[in-house]
PDB file of N, CA and C in Angstrom:
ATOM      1  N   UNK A   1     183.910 -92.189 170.319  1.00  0.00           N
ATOM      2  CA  UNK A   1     185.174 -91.788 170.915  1.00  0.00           C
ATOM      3  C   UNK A   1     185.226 -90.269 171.022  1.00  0.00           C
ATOM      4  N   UNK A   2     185.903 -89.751 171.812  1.00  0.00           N
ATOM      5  CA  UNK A   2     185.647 -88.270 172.614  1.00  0.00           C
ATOM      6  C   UNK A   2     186.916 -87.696 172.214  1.00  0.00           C
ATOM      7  N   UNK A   3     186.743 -86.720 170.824  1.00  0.00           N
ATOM      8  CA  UNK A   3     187.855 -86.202 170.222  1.00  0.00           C
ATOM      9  C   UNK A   3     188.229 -84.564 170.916  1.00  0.00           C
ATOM     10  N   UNK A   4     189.385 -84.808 171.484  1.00  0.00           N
ATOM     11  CA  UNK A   4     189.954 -83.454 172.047  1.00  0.00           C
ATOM     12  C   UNK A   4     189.317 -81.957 171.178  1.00  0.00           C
ATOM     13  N   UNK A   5     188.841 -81.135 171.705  1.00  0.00           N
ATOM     14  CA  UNK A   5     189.031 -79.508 171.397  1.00  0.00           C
ATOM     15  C   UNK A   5     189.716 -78.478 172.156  1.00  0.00           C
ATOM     16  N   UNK A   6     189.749 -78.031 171.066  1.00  0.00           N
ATOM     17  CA  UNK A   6     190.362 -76.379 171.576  1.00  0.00           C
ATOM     18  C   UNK A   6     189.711 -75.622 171.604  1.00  0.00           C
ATOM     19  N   UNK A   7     190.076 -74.589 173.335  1.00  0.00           N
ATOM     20  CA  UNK A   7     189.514 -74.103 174.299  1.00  0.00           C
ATOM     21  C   UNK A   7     189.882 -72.782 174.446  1.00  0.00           C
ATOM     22  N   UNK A   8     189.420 -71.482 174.019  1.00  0.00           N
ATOM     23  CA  UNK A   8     190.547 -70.360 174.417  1.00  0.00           C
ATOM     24  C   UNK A   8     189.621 -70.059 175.788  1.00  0.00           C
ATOM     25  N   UNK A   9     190.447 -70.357 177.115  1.00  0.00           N
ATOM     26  CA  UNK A   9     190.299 -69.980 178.000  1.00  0.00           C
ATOM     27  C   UNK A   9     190.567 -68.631 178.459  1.00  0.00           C
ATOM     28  N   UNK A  10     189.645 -68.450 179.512  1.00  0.00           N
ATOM     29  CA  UNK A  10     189.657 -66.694 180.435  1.00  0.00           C
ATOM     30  C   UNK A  10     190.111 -66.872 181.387  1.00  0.00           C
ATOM     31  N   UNK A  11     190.951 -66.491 182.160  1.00  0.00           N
ATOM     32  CA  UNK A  11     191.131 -66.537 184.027  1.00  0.00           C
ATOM     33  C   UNK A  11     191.105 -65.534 184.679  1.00  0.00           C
ATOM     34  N   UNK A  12     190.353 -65.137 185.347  1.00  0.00           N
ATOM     35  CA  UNK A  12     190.750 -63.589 186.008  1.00  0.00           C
ATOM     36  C   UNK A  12     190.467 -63.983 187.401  1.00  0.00           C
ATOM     37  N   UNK A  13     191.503 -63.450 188.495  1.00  0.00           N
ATOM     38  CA  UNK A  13     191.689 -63.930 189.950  1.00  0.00           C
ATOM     39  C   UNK A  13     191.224 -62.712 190.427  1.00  0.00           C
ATOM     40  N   UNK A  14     190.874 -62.829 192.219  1.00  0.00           N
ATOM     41  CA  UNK A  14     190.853 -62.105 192.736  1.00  0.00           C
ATOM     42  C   UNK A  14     191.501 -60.564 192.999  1.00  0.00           C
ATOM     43  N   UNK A  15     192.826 -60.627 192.084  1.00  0.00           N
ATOM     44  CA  UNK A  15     193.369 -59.654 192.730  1.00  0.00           C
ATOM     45  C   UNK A  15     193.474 -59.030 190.830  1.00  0.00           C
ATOM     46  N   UNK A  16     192.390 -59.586 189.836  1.00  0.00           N
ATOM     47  CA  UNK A  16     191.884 -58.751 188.766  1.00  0.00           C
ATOM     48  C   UNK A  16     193.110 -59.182 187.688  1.00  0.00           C
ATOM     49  N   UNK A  17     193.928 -59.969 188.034  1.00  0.00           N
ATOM     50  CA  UNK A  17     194.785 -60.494 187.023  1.00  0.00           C
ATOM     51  C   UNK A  17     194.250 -61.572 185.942  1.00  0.00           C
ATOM     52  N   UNK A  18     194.504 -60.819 184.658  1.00  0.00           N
ATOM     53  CA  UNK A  18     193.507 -61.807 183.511  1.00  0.00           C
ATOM     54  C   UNK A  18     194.670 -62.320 182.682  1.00  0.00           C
ATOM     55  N   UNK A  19     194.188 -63.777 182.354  1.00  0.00           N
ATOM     56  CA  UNK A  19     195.521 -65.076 182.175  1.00  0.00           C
ATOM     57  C   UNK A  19     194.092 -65.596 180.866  1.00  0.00           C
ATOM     58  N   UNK A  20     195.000 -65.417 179.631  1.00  0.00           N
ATOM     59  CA  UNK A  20     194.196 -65.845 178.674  1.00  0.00           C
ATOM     60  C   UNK A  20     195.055 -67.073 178.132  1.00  0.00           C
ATOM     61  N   UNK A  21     194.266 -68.297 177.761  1.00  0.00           N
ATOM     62  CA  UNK A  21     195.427 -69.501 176.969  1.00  0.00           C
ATOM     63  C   UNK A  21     194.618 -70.323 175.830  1.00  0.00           C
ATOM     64  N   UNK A  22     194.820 -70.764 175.355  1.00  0.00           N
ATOM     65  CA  UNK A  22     194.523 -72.002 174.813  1.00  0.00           C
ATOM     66  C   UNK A  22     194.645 -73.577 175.456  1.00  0.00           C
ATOM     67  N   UNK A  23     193.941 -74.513 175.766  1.00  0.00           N
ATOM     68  CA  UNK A  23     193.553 -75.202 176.019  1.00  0.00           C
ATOM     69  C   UNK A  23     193.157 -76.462 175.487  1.00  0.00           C
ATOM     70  N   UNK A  24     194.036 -77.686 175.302  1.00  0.00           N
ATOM     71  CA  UNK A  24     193.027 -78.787 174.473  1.00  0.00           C
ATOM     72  C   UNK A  24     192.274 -79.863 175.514  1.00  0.00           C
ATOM     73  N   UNK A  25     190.947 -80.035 175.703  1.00  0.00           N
ATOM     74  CA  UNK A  25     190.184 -80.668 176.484  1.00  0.00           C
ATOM     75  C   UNK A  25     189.414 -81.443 175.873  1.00  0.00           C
ATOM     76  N   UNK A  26     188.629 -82.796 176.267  1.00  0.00           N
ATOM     77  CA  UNK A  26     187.427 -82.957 175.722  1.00  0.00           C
ATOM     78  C   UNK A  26     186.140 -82.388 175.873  1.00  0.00           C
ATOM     79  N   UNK A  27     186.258 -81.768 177.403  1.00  0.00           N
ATOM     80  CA  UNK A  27     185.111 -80.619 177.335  1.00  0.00           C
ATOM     81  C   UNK A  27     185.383 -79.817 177.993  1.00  0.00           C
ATOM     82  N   UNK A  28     184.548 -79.232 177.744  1.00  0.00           N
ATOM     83  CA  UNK A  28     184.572 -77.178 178.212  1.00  0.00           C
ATOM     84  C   UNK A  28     185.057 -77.394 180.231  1.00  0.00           C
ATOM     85  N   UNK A  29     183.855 -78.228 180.591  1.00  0.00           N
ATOM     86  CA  UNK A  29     184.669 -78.349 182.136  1.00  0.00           C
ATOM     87  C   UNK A  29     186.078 -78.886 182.156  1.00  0.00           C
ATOM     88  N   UNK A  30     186.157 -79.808 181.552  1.00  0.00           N
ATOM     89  CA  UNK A  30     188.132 -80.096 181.711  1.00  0.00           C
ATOM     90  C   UNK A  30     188.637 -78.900 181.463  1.00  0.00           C
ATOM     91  N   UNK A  31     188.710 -78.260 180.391  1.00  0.00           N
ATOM     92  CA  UNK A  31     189.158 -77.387 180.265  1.00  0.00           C
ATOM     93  C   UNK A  31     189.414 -76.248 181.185  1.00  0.00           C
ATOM     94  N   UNK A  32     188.281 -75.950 181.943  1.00  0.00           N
ATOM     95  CA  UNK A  32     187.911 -74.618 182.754  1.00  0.00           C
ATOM     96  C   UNK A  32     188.784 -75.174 184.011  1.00  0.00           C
ATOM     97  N   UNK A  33     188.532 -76.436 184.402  1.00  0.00           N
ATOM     98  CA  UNK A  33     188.846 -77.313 185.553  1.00  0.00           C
ATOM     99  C   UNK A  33     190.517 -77.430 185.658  1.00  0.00           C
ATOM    100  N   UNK A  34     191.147 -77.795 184.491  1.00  0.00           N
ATOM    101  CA  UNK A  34     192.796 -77.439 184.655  1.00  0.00           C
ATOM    102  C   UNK A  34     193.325 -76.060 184.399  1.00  0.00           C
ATOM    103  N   UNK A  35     192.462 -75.235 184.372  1.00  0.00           N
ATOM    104  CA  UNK A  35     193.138 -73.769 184.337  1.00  0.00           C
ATOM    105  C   UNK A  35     192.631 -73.535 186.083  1.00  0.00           C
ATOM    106  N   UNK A  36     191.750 -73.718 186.459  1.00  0.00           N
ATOM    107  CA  UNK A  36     191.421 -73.289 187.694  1.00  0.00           C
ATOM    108  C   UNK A  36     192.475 -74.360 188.977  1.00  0.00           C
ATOM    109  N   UNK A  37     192.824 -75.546 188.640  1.00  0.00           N
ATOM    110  CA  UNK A  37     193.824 -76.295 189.135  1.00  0.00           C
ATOM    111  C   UNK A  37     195.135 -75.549 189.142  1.00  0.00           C
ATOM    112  N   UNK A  38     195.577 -74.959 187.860  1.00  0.00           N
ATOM    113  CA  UNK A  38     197.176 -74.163 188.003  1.00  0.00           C
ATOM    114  C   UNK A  38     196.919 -73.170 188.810  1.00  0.00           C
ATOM    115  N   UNK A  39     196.158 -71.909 188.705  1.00  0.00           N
ATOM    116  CA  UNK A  39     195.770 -70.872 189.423  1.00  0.00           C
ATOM    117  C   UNK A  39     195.449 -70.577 190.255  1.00  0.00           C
ATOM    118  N   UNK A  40     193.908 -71.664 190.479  1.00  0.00           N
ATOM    119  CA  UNK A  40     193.186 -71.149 191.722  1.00  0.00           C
ATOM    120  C   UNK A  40     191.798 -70.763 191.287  1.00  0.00           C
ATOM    121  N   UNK A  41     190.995 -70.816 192.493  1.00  0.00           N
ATOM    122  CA  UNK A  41     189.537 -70.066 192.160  1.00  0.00           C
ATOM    123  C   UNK A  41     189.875 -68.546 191.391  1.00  0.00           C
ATOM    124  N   UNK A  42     188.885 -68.467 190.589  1.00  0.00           N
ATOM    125  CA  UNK A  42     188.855 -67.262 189.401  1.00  0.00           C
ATOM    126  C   UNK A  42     187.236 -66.791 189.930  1.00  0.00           C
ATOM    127  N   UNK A  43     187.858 -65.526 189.772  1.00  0.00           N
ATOM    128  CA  UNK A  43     186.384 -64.251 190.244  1.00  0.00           C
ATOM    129  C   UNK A  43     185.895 -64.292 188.869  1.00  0.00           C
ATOM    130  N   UNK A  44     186.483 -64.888 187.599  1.00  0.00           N
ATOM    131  CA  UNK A  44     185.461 -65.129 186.409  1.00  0.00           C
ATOM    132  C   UNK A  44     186.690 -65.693 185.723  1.00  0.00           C
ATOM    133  N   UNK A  45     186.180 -67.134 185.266  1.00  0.00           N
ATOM    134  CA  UNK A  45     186.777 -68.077 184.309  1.00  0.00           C
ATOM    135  C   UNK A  45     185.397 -68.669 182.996  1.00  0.00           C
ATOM    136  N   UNK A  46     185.756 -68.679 182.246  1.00  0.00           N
ATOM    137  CA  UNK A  46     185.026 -68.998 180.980  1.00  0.00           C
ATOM    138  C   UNK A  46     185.597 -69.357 179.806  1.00  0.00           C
ATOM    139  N   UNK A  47     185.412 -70.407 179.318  1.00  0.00           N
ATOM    140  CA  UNK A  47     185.667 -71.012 177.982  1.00  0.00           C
ATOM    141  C   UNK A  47     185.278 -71.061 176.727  1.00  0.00           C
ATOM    142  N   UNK A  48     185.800 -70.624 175.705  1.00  0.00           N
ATOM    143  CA  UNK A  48     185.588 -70.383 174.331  1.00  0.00           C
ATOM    144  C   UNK A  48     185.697 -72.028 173.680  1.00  0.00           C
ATOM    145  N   UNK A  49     184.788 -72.696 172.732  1.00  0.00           N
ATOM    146  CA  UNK A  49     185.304 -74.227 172.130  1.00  0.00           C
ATOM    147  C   UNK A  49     185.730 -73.230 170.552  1.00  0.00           C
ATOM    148  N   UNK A  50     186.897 -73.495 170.317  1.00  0.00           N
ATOM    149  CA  UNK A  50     188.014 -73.124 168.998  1.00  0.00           C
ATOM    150  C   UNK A  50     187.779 -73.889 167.847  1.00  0.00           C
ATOM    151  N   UNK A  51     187.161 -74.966 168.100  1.00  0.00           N
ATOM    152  CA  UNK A  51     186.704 -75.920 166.676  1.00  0.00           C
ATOM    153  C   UNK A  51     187.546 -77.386 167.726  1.00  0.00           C
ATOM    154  N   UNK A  52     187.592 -78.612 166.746  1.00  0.00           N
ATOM    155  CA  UNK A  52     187.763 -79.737 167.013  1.00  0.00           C
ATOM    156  C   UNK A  52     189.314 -80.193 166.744  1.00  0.00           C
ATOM    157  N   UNK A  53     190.129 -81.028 167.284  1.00  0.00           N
ATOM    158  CA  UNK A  53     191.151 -81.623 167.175  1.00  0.00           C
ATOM    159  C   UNK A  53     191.413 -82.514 166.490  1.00  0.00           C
ATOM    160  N   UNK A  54     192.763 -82.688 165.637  1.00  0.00           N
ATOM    161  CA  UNK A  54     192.622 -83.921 164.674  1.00  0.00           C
ATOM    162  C   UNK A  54     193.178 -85.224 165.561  1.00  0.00           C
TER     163      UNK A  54
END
């Protein structure tokens, strides 16, 4: 079974605006994938894994 983690996400857009969050996903692409869904394509998005979820 595929236990949620936490994600400290990066977002930085085209126009250089950087949007940092936390994130609980089962993986690093979900994660990256619903920050880039609220926002938009990112000129650099990247994901940190924070440890595991209870």
């Amino acid at each position: 079974m595929n236990v949620p983690a936490y994600f400290r996400v990066t977002h930085i857009d085209a126009q250089r605006c950087r949007r940092r969050m936390r994130v609980q996903a089962v993986t690093r692409d979900r994660a990256m994938a619903w920050v880039v869904q609220l926002y938009g394509d990112g000129w650099y998005v990247a994901a940190v894994c924070e440890g595991k979820g209870s």
